[in-house]
N, C-alpha and C. Protein backbone atom coordinates (compact mmCIF):
# COMPACT_ATOMS: atom_id res chain seq x y z
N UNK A 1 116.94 114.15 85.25
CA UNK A 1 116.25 115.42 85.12
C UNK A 1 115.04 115.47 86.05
N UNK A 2 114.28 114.33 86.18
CA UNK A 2 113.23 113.94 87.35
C UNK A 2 113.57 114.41 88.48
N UNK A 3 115.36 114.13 88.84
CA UNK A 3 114.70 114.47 89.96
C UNK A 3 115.29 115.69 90.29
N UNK A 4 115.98 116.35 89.47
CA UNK A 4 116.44 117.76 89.98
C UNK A 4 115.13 118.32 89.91
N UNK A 5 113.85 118.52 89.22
CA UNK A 5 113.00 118.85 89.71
C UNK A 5 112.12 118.98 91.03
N UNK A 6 112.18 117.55 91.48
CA UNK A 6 111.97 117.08 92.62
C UNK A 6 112.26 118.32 93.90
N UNK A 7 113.86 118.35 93.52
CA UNK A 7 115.27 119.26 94.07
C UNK A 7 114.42 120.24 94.19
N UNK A 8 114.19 120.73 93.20
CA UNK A 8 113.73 122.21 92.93
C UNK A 8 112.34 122.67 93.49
N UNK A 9 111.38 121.97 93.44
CA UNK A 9 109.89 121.82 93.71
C UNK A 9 110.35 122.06 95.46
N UNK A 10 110.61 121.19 95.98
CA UNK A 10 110.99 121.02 97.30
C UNK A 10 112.04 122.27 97.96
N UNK A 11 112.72 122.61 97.24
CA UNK A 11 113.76 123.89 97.70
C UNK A 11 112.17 124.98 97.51
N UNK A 12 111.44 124.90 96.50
CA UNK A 12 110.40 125.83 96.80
C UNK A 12 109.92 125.94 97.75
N UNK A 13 108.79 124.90 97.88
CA UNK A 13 108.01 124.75 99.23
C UNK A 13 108.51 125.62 100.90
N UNK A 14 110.22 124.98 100.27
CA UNK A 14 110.44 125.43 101.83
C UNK A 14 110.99 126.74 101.67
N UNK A 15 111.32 127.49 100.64
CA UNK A 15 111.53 128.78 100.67
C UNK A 15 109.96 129.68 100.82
N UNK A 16 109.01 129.23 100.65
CA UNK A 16 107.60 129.61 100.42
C UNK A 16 107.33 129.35 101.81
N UNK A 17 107.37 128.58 103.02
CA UNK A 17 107.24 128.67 104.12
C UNK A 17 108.20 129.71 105.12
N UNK A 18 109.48 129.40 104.52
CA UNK A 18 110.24 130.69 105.34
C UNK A 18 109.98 132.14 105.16
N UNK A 19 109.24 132.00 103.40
CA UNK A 19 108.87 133.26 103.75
C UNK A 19 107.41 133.71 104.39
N UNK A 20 106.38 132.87 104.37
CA UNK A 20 105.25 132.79 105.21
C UNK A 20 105.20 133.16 106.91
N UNK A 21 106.65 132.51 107.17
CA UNK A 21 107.03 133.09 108.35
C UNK A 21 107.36 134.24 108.37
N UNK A 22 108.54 134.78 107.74
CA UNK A 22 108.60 136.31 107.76
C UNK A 22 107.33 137.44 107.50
N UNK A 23 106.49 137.07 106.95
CA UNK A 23 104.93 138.06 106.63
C UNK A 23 104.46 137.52 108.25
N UNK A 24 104.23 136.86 108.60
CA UNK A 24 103.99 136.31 109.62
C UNK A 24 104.29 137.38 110.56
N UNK A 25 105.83 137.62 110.67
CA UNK A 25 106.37 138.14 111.91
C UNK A 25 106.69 139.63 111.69
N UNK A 26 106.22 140.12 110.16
CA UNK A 26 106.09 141.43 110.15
C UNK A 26 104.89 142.14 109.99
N UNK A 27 104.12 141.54 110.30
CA UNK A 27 102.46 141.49 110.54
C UNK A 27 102.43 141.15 111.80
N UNK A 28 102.40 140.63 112.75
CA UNK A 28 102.00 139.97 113.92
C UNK A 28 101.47 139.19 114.01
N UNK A 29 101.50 138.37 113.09
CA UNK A 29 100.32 137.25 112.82
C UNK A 29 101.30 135.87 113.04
N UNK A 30 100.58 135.03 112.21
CA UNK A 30 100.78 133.67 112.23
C UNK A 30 100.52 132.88 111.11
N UNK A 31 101.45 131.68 111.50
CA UNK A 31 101.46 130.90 110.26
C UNK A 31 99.94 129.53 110.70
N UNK A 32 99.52 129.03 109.87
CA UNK A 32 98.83 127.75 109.77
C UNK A 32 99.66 126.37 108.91
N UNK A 33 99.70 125.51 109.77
CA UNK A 33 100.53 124.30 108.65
C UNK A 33 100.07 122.80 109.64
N UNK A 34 99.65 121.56 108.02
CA UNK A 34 99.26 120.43 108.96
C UNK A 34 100.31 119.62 108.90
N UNK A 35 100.52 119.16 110.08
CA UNK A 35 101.73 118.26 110.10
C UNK A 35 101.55 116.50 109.61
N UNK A 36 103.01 115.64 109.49
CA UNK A 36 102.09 114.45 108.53
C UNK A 36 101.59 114.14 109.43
N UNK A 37 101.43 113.87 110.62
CA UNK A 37 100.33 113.11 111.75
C UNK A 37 98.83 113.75 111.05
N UNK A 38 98.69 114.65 110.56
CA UNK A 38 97.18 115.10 110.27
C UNK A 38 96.78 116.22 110.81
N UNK A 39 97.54 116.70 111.95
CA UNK A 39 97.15 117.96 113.19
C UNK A 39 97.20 119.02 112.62
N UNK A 40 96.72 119.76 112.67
CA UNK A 40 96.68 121.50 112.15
C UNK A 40 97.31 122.36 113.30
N UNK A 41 98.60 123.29 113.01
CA UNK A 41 99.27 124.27 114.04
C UNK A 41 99.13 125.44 113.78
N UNK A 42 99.26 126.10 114.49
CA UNK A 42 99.43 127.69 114.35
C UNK A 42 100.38 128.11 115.19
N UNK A 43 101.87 128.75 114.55
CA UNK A 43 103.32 128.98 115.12
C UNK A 43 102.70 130.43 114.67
N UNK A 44 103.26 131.04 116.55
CA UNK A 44 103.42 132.68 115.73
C UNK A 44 105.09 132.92 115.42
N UNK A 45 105.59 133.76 115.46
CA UNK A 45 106.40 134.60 115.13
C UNK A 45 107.28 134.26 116.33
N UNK A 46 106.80 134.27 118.21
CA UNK A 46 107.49 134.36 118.60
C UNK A 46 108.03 132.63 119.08
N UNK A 47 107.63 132.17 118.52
CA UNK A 47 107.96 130.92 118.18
C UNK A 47 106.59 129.50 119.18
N UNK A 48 106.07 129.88 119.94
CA UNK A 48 104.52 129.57 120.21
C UNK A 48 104.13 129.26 119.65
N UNK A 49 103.42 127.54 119.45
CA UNK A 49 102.89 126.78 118.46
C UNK A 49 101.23 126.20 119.49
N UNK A 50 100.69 126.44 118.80
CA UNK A 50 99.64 126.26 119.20
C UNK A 50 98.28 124.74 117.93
N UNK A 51 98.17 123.95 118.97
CA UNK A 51 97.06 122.96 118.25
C UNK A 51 95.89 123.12 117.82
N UNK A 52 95.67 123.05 116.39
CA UNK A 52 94.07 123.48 116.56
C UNK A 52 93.22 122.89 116.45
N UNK A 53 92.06 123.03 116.86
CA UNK A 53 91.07 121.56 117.27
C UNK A 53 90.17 121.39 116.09
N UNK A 54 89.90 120.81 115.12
CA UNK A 54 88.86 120.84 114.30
C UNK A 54 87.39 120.66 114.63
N UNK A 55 86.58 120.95 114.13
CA UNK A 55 85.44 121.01 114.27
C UNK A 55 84.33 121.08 113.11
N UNK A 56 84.36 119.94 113.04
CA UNK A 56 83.76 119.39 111.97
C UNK A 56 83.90 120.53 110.46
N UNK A 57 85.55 120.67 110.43
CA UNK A 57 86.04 121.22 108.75
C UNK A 57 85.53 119.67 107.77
N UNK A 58 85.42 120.90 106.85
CA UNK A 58 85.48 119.43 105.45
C UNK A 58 86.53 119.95 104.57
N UNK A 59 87.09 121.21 105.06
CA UNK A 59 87.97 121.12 103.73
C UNK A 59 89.86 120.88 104.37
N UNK A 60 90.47 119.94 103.42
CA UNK A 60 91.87 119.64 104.14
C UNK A 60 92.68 120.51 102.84
């Protein structure tokens, strides 16, 4: 039962990002997401991923 949750939690996440993308690309905007290396991106819509540089954030 553990881990169909797991299943489930995780089928979220990534339905919650696909749709982040779609608001994304019916807005003109963009998504923010940190990858496991630690890096912070910003993908727009037209598929352009861009690095973003921190500067002295404190919040992760």
């Amino acid at each position: 039962m553990k881990f169909n949750r797991l299943q489930d939690l995780s089928k979220f996440i990534k339905l919650t990002g696909d749709r982040a993308k779609l608001d994304a690309k019916a807005n003109g905007t963009y998504i923010v997401y940190k990858t496991r290396e630690g890096e912070f991106l910003k993908e727009y819509s037209s598929g352009e991923i861009e690095r973003i540089h921190q500067q002295g954030s404190k919040h992760e």
